[in-house]
C-alpha atoms as a PDB file:
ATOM      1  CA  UNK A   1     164.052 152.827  42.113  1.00  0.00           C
ATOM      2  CA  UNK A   2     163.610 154.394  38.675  1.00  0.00           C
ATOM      3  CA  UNK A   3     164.049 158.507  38.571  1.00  0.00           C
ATOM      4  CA  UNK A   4     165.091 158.380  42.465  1.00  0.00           C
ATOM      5  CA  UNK A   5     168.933 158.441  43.841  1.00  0.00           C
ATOM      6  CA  UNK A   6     170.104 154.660  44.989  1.00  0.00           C
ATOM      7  CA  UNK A   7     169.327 153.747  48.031  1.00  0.00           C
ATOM      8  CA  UNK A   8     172.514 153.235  50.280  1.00  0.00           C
ATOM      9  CA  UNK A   9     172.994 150.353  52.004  1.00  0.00           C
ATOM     10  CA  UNK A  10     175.827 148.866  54.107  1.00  0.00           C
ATOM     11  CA  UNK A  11     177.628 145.510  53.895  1.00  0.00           C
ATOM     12  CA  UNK A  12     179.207 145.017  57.757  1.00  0.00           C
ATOM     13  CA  UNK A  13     182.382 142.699  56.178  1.00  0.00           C
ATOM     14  CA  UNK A  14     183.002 141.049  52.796  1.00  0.00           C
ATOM     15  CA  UNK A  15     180.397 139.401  50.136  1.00  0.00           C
ATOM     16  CA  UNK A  16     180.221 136.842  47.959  1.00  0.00           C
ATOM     17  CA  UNK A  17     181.386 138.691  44.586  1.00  0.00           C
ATOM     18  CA  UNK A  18     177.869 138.415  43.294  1.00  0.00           C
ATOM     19  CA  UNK A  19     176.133 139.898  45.935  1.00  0.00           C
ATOM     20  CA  UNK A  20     178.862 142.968  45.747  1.00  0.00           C
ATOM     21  CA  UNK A  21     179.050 143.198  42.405  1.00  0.00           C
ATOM     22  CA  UNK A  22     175.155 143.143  41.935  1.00  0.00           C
ATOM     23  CA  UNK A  23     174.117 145.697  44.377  1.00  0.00           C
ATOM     24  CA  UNK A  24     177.239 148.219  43.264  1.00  0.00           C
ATOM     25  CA  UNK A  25     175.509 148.143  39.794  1.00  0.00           C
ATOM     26  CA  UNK A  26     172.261 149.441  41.509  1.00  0.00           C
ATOM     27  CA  UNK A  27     172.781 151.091  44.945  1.00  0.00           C
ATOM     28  CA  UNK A  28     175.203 153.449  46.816  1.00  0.00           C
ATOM     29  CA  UNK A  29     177.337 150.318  48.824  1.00  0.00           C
ATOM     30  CA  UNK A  30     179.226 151.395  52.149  1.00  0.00           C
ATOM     31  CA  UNK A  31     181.972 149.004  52.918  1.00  0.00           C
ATOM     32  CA  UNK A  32     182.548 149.647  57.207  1.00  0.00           C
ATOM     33  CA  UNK A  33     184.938 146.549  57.014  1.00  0.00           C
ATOM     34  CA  UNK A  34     187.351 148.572  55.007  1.00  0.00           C
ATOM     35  CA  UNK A  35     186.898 151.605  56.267  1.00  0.00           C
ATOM     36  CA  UNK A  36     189.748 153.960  57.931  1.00  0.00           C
ATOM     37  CA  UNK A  37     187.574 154.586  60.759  1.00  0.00           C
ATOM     38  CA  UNK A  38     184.146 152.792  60.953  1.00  0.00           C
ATOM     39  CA  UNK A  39     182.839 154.991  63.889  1.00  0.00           C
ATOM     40  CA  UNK A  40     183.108 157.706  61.199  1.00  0.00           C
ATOM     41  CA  UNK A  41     181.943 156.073  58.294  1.00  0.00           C
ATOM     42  CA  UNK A  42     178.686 155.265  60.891  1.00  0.00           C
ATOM     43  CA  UNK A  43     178.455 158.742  61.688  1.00  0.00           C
ATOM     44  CA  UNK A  44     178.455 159.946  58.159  1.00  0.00           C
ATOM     45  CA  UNK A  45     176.135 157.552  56.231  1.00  0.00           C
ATOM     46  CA  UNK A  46     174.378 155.763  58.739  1.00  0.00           C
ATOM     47  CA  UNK A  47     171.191 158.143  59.013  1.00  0.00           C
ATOM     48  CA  UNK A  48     171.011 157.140  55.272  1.00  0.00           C
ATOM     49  CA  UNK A  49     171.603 153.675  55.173  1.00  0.00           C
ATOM     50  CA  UNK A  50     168.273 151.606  54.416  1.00  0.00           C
ATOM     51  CA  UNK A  51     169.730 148.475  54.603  1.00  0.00           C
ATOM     52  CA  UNK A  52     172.352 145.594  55.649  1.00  0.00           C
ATOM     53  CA  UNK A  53     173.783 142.877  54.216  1.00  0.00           C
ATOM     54  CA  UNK A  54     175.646 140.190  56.434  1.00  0.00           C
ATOM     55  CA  UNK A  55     177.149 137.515  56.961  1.00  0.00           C
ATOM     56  CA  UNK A  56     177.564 137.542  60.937  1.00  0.00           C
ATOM     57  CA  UNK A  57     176.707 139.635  63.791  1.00  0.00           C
ATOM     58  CA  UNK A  58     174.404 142.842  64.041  1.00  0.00           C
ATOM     59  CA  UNK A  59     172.691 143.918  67.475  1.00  0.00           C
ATOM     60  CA  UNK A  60     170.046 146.539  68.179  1.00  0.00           C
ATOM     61  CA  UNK A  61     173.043 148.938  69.014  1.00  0.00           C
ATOM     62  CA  UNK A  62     174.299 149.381  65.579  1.00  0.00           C
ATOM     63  CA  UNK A  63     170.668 149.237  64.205  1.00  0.00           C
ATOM     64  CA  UNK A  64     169.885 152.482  66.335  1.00  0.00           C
ATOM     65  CA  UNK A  65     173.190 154.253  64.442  1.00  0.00           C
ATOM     66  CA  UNK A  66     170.531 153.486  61.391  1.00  0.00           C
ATOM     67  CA  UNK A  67     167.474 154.893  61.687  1.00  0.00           C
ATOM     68  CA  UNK A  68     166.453 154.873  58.440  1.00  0.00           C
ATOM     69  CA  UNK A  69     167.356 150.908  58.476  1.00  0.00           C
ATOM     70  CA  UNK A  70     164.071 148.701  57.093  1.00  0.00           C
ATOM     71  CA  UNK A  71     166.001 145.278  55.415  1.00  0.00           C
ATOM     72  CA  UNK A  72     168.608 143.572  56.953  1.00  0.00           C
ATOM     73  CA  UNK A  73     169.786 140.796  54.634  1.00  0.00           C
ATOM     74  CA  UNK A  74     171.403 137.752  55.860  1.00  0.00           C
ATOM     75  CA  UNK A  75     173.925 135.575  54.140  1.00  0.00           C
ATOM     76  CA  UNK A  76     172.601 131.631  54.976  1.00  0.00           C
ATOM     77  CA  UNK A  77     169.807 129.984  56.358  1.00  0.00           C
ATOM     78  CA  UNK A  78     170.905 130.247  60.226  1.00  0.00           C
ATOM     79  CA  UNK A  79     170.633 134.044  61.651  1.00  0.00           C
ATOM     80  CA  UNK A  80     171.258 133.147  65.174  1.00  0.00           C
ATOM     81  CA  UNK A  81     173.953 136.618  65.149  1.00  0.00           C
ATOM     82  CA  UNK A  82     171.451 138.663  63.930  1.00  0.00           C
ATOM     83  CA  UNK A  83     168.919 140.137  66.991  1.00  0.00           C
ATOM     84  CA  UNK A  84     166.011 139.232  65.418  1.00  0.00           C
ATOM     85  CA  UNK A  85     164.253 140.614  67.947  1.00  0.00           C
ATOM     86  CA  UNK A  86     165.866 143.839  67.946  1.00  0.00           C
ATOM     87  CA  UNK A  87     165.013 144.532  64.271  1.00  0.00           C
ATOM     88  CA  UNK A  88     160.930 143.512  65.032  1.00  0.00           C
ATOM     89  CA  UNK A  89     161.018 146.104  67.467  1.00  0.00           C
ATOM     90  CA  UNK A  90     162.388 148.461  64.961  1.00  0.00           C
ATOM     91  CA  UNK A  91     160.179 147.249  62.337  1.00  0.00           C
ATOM     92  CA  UNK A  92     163.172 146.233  60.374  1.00  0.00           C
ATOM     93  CA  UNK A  93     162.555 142.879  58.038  1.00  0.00           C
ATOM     94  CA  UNK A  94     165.297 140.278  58.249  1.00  0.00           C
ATOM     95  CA  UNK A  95     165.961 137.538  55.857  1.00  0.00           C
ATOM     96  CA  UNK A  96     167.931 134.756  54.829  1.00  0.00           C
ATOM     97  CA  UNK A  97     168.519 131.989  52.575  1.00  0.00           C
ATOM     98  CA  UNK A  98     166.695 128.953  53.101  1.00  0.00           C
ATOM     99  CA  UNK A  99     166.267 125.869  50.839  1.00  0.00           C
ATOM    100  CA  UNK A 100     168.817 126.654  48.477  1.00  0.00           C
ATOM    101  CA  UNK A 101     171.349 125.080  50.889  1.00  0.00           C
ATOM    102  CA  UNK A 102     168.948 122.268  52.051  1.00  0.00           C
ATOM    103  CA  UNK A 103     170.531 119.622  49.934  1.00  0.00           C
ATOM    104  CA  UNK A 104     174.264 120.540  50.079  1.00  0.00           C
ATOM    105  CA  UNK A 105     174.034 120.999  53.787  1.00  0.00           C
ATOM    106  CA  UNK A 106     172.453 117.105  54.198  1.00  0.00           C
ATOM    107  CA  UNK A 107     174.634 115.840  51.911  1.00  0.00           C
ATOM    108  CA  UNK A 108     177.481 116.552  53.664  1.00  0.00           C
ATOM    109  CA  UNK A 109     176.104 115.352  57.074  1.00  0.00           C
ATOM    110  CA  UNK A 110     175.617 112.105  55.223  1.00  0.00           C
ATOM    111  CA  UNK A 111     178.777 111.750  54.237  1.00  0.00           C
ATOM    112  CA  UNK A 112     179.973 113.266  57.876  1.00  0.00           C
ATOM    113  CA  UNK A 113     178.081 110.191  59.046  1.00  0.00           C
ATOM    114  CA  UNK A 114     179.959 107.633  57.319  1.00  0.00           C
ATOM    115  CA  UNK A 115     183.614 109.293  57.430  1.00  0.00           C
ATOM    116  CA  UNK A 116     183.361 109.244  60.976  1.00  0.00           C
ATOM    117  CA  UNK A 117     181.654 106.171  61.498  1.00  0.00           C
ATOM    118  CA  UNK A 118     183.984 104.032  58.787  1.00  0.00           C
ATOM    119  CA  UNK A 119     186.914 106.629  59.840  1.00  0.00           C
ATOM    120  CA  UNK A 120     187.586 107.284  56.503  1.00  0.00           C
ATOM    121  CA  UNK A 121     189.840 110.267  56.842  1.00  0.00           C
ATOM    122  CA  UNK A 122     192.121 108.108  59.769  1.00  0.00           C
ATOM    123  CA  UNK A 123     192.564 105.307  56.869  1.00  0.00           C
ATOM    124  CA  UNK A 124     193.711 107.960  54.652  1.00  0.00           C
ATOM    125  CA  UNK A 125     196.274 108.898  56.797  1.00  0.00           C
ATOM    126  CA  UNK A 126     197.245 104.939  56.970  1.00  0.00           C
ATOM    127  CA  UNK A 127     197.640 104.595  53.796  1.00  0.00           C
ATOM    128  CA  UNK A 128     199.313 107.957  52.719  1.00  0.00           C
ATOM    129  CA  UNK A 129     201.795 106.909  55.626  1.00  0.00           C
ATOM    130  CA  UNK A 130     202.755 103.888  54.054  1.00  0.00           C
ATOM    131  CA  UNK A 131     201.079 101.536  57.036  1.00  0.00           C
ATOM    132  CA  UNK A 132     198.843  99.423  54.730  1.00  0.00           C
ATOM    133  CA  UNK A 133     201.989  96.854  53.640  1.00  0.00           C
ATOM    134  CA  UNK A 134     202.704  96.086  56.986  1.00  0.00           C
ATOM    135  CA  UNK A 135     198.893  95.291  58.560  1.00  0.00           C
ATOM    136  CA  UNK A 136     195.756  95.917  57.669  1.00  0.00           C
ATOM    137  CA  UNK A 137     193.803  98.972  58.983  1.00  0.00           C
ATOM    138  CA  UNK A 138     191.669  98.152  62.330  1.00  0.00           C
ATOM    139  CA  UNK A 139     187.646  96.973  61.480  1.00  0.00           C
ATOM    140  CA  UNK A 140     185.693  99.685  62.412  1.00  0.00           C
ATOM    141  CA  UNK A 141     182.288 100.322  63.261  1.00  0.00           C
ATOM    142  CA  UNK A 142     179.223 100.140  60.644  1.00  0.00           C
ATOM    143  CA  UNK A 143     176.449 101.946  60.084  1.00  0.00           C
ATOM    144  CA  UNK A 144     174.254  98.401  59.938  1.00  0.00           C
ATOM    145  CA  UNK A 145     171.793  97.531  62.037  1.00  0.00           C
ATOM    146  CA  UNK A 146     172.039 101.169  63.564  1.00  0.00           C
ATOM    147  CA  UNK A 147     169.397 103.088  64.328  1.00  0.00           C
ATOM    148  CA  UNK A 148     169.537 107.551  63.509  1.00  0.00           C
ATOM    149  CA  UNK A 149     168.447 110.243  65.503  1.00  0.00           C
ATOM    150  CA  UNK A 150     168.222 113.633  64.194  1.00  0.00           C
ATOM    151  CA  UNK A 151     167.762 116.369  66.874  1.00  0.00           C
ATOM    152  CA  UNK A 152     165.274 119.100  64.402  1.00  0.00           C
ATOM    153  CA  UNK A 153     163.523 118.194  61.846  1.00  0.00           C
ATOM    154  CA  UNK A 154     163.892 121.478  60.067  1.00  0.00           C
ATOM    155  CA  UNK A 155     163.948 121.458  56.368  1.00  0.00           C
ATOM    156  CA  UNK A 156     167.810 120.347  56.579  1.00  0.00           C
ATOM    157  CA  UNK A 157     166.689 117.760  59.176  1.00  0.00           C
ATOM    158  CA  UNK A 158     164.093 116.672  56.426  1.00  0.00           C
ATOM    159  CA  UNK A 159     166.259 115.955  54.075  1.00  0.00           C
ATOM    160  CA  UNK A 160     169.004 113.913  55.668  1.00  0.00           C
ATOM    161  CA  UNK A 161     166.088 111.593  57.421  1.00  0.00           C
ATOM    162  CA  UNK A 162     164.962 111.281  53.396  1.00  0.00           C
ATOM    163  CA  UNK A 163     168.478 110.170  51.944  1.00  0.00           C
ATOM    164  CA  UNK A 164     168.803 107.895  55.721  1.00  0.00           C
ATOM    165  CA  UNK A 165     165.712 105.755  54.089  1.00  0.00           C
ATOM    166  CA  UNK A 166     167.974 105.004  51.623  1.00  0.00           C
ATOM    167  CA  UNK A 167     170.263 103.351  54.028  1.00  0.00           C
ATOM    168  CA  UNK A 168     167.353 101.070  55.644  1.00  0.00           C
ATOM    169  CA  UNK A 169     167.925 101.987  59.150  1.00  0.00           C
ATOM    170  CA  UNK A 170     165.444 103.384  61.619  1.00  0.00           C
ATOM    171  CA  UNK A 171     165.339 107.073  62.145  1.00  0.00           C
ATOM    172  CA  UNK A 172     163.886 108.948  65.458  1.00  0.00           C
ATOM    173  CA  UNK A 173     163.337 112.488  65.923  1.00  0.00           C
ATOM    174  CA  UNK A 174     163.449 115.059  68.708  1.00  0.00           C
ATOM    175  CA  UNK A 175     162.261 118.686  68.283  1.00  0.00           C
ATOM    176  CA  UNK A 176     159.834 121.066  70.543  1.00  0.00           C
ATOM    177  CA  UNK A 177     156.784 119.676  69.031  1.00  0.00           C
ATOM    178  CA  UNK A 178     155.924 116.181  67.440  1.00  0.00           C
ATOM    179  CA  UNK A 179     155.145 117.059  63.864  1.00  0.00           C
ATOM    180  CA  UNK A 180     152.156 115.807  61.903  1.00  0.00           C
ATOM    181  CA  UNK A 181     152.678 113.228  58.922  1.00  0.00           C
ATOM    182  CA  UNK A 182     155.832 111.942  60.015  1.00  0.00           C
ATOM    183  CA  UNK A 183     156.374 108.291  60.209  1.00  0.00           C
ATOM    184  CA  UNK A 184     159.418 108.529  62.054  1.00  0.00           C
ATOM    185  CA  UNK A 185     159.643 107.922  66.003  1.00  0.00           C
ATOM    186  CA  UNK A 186     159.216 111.316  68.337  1.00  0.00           C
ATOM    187  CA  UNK A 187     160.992 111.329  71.404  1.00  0.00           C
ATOM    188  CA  UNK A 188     160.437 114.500  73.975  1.00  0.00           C
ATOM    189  CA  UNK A 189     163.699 115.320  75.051  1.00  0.00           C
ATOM    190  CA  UNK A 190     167.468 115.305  73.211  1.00  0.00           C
ATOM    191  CA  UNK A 191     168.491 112.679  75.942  1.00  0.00           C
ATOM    192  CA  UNK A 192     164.960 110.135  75.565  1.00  0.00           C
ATOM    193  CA  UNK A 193     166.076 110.632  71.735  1.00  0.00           C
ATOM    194  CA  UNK A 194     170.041 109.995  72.403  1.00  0.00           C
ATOM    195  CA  UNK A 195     169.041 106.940  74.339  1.00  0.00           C
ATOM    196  CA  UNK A 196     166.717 105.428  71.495  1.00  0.00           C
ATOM    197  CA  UNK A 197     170.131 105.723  68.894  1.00  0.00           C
ATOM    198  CA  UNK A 198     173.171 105.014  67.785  1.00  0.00           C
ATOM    199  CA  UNK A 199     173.951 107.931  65.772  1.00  0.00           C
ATOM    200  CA  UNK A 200     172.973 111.515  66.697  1.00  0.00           C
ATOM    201  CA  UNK A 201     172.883 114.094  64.111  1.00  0.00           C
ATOM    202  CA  UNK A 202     172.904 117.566  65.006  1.00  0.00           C
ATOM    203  CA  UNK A 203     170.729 120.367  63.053  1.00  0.00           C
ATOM    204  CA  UNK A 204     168.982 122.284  65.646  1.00  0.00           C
ATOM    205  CA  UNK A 205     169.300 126.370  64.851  1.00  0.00           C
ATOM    206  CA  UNK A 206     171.122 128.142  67.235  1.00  0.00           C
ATOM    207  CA  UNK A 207     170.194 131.084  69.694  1.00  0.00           C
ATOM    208  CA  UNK A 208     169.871 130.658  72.908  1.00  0.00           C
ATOM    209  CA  UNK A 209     167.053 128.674  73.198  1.00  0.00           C
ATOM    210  CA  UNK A 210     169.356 125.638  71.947  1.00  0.00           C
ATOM    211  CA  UNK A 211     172.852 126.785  73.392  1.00  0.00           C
ATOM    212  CA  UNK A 212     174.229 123.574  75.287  1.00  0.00           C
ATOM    213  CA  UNK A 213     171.186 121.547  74.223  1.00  0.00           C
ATOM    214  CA  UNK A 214     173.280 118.347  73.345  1.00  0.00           C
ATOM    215  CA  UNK A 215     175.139 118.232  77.031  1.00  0.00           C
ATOM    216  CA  UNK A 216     176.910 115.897  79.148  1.00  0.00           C
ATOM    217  CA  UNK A 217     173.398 113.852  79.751  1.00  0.00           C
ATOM    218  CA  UNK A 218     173.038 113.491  76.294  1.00  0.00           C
ATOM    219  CA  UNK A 219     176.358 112.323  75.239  1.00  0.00           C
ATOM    220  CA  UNK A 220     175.617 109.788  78.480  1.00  0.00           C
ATOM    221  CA  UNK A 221     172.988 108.725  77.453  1.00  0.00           C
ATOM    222  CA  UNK A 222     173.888 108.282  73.306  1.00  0.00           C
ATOM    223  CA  UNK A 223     176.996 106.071  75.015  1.00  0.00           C
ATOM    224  CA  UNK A 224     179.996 104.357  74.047  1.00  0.00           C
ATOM    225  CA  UNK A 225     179.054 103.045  70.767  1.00  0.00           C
ATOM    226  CA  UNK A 226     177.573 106.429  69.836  1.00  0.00           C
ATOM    227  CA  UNK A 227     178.435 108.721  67.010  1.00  0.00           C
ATOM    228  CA  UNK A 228     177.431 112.107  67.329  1.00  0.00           C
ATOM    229  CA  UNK A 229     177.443 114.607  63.694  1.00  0.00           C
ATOM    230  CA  UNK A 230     176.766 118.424  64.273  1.00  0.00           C
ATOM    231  CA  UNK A 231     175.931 120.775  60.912  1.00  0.00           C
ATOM    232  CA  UNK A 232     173.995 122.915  62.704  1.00  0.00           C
ATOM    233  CA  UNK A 233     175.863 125.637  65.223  1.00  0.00           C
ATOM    234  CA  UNK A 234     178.559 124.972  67.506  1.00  0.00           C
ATOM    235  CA  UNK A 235     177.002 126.625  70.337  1.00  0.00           C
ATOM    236  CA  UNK A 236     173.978 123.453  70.241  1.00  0.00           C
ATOM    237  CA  UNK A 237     176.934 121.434  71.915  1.00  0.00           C
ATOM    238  CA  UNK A 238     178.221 121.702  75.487  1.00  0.00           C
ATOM    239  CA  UNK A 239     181.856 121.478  73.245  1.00  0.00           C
ATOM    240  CA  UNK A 240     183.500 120.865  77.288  1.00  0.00           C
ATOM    241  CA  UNK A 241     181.594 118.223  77.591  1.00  0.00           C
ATOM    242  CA  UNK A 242     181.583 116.805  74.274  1.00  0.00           C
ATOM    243  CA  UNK A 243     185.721 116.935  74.487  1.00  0.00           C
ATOM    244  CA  UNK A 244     185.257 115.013  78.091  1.00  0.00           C
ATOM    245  CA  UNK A 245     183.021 112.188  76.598  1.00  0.00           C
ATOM    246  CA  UNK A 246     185.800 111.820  73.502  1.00  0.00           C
ATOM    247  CA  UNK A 247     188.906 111.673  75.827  1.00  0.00           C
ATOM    248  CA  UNK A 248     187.120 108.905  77.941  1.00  0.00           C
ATOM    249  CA  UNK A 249     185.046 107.125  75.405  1.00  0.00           C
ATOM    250  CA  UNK A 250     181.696 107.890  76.811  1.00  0.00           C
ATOM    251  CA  UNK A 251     180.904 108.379  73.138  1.00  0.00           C
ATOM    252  CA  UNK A 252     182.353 106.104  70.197  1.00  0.00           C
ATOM    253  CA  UNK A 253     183.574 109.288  68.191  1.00  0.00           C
ATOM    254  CA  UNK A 254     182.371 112.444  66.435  1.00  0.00           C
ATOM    255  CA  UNK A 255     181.795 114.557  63.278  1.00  0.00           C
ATOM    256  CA  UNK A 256     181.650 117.987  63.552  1.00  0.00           C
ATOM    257  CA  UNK A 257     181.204 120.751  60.656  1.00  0.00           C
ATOM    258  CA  UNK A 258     180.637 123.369  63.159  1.00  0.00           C
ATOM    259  CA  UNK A 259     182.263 124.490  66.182  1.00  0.00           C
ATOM    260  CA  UNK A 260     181.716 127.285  69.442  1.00  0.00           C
ATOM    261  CA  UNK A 261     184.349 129.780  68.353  1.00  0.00           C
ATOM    262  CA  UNK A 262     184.882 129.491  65.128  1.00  0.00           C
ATOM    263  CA  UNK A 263     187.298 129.491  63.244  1.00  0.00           C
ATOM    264  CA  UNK A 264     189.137 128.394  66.354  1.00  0.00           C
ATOM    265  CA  UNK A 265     189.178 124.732  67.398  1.00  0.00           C
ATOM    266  CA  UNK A 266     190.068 123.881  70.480  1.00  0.00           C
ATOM    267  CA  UNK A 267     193.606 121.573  70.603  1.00  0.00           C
ATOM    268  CA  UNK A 268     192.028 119.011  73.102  1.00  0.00           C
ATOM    269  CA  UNK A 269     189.309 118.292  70.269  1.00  0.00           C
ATOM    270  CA  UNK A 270     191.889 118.338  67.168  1.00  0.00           C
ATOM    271  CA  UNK A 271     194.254 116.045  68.791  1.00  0.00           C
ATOM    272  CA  UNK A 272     191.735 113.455  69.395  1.00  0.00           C
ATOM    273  CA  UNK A 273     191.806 110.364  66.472  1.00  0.00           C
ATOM    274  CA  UNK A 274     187.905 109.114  67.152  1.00  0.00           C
ATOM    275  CA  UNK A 275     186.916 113.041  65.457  1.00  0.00           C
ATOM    276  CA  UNK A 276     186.021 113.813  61.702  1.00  0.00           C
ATOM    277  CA  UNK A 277     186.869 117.991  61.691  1.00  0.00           C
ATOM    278  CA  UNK A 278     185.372 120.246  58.930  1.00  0.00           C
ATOM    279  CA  UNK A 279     186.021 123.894  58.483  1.00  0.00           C
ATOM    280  CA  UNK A 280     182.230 124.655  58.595  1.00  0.00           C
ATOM    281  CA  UNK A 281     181.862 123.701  54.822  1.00  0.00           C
ATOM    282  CA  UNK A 282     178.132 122.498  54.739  1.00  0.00           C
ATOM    283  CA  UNK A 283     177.350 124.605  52.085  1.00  0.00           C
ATOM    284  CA  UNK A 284     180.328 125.541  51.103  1.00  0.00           C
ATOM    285  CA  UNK A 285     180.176 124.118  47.443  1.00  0.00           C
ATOM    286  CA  UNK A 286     180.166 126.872  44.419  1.00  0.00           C
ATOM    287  CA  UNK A 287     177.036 126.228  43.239  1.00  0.00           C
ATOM    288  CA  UNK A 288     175.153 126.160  46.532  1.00  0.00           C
ATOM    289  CA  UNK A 289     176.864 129.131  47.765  1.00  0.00           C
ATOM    290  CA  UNK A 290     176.551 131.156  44.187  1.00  0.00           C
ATOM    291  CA  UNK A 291     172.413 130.423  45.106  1.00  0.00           C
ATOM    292  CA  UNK A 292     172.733 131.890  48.477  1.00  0.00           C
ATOM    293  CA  UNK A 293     174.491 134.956  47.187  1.00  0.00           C
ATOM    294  CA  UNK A 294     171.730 135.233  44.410  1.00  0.00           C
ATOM    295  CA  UNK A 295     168.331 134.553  47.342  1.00  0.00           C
ATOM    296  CA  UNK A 296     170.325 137.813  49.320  1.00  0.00           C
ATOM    297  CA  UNK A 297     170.420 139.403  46.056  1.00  0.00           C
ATOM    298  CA  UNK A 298     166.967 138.773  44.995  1.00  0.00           C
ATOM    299  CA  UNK A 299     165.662 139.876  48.630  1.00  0.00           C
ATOM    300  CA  UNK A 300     167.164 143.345  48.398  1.00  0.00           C
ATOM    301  CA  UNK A 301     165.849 143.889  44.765  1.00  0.00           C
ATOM    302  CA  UNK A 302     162.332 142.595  45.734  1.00  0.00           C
ATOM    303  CA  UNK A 303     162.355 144.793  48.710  1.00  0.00           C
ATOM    304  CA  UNK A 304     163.527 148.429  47.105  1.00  0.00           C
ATOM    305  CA  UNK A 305     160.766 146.758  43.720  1.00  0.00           C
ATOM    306  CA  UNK A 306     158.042 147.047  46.012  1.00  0.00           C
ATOM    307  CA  UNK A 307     157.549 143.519  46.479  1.00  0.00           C
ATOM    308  CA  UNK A 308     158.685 142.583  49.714  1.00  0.00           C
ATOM    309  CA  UNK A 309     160.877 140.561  51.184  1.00  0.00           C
ATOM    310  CA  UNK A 310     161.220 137.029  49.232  1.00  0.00           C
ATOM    311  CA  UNK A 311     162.294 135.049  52.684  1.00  0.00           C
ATOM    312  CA  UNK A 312     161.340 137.138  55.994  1.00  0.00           C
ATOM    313  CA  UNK A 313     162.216 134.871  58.912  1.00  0.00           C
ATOM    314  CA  UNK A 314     160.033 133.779  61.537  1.00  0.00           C
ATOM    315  CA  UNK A 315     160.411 136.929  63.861  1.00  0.00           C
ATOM    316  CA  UNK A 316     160.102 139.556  60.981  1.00  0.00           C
ATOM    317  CA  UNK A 317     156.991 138.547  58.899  1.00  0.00           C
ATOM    318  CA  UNK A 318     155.821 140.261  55.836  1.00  0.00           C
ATOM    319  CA  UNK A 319     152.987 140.652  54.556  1.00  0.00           C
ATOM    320  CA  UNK A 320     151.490 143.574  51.317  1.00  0.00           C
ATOM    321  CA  UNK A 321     150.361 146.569  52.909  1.00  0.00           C
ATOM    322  CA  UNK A 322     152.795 146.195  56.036  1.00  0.00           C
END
């Protein structure tokens, strides 16, 4: 970058503050959340622009208002809103941040696990409403003698079937291919693996390849004493169905971090007292999230360095002399 005017790139909505106030220090930032009239701002810097940073959508319509476009940089570890595919056929390199999340993401579906399970936040309320003098709460379920599923055994899926061993129950597996080295038990399909357990956790990437993957057959066949957890994407879960099975008990209850339309939750699913409901705060701790905004950072330096992309997804590889 040294001797040569800074590169302009565009960040589609608001950053973390480190990301922002990193790339200001070094590059010409375009802001088309804030602008007066985006379609203009498009107009007038987008043949410039040589990359994106985001936190959301971007299709192979806006990439061809960028034709100079070769990084798109992606806030988190799921890019299911970016078109991957688009940008490969434009040559453009996506990334994101994985592994620096791995840990706060399954720690939170842990604990997901047990607040639903134990229905920790309902004997909150009990308490706080001054029920406790008067009876006792209800028993509640347990997670003894249980046995886990985990539907993808990503690196997120790793690690929550790790800190599982610590509870000495039995963990199963479902993903497209049985993976080598791995003591716990494969099953082919979401509903063979439903079947097998008592708890279902949820951390399949979205796309859709897995839209609707955890359907009505599923929650069937997971049944009435089964808890399902979802930290992955919203759109894994048929959320009509998963709303039916609550309401008629087809499923013991559920924890859910994410959600189809977020931020909106449907009222059917809020209402319902056998649900845990997050905001979609799996990584959402400062630390975590200061690391993601760094790994977006580091990809854009590496990139205009010379160096390449630190974390090219699957779709978009990377190798020197590409």
């Amino acid at each position: 970058m040294t001797g040569a005017p800074p590169a302009d790139i565009l960040l589609l909505r608001k950053m973390h503050p480190l990301v922002e106030r990193t790339l200001d220090s070094r590059f010409t930032v375009h802001r088309l959340e804030h602008a007066a009239d985006p379609d203009a701002l498009l107009r007038g810097v987008g043949p410039r622009v040589r990359a994106v940073c985001v936190g959301g959508a971007i299709d192979g319509s806006l990439m061809d208002r960028l034709p100079k476009l070769e990084l798109i940089a992606n806030f988190g570890v799921g890019y299911d809103a970016v078109d991957a595919g688009a940008a490969a056929r434009r040559n453009i390199i996506v990334t994101n941040t994985p592994d620096v999340l791995t840990d706060e993401v399954a720690d939170l579906a842990i604990g997901l696990v047990l607040a639903t399970i134990r229905r920790l936040p309902q004997a909150d309320r009990y308490l706080r409403e001054g029920r406790w003098p008067h009876s006792p709460f209800p028993l509640t379920a347990s997670l003894r003698g249980r046995r886990v599923g985990i539907l993808g055994l990503g690196r997120i899926g790793r690690a929550i079937a790790r800190r599982l061993e610590g509870f000495d129950v039995a963990i199963d597996y479902y993903g497209r291919t049985r993976q080598a080295g791995v003591a716990y038990t494969y099953h082919a399909t979401p509903v063979s693996l439903a079947a097998a357990v008592h708890v279902l956790i949820v951390v399949a990437p979205g796309g859709a390849e897995t839209k609707g993957l955890v359907n009505a057959d599923v929650l069937d066949a997971l049944g009435p004493e089964g808890i399902l957890v979802n930290v992955a994407r919203g759109s894994v879960v048929d959320e009509a169905a998963l709303i039916a099975a609550l309401k008629a008990r087809t499923i013991l209850g559920a924890g859910l971090d994410v959600f189809e339309n977020e931020p909106h939750v449907p009222a059917d699913l809020a209402a319902l007292d056998n649900t845990v409901l997050l905001p979609h705060v799996g990584s959402a701790s400062e630390h975590t999230r200061n690391a993601m905004a760094q790994l977006v950072v580091d990809n854009v330096l590496s990139w205009f360095e010379g160096r390449g992309p630190i974390t090219p997804v699957a779709e978009t590889p990377w190798s020197p002399g590409t």
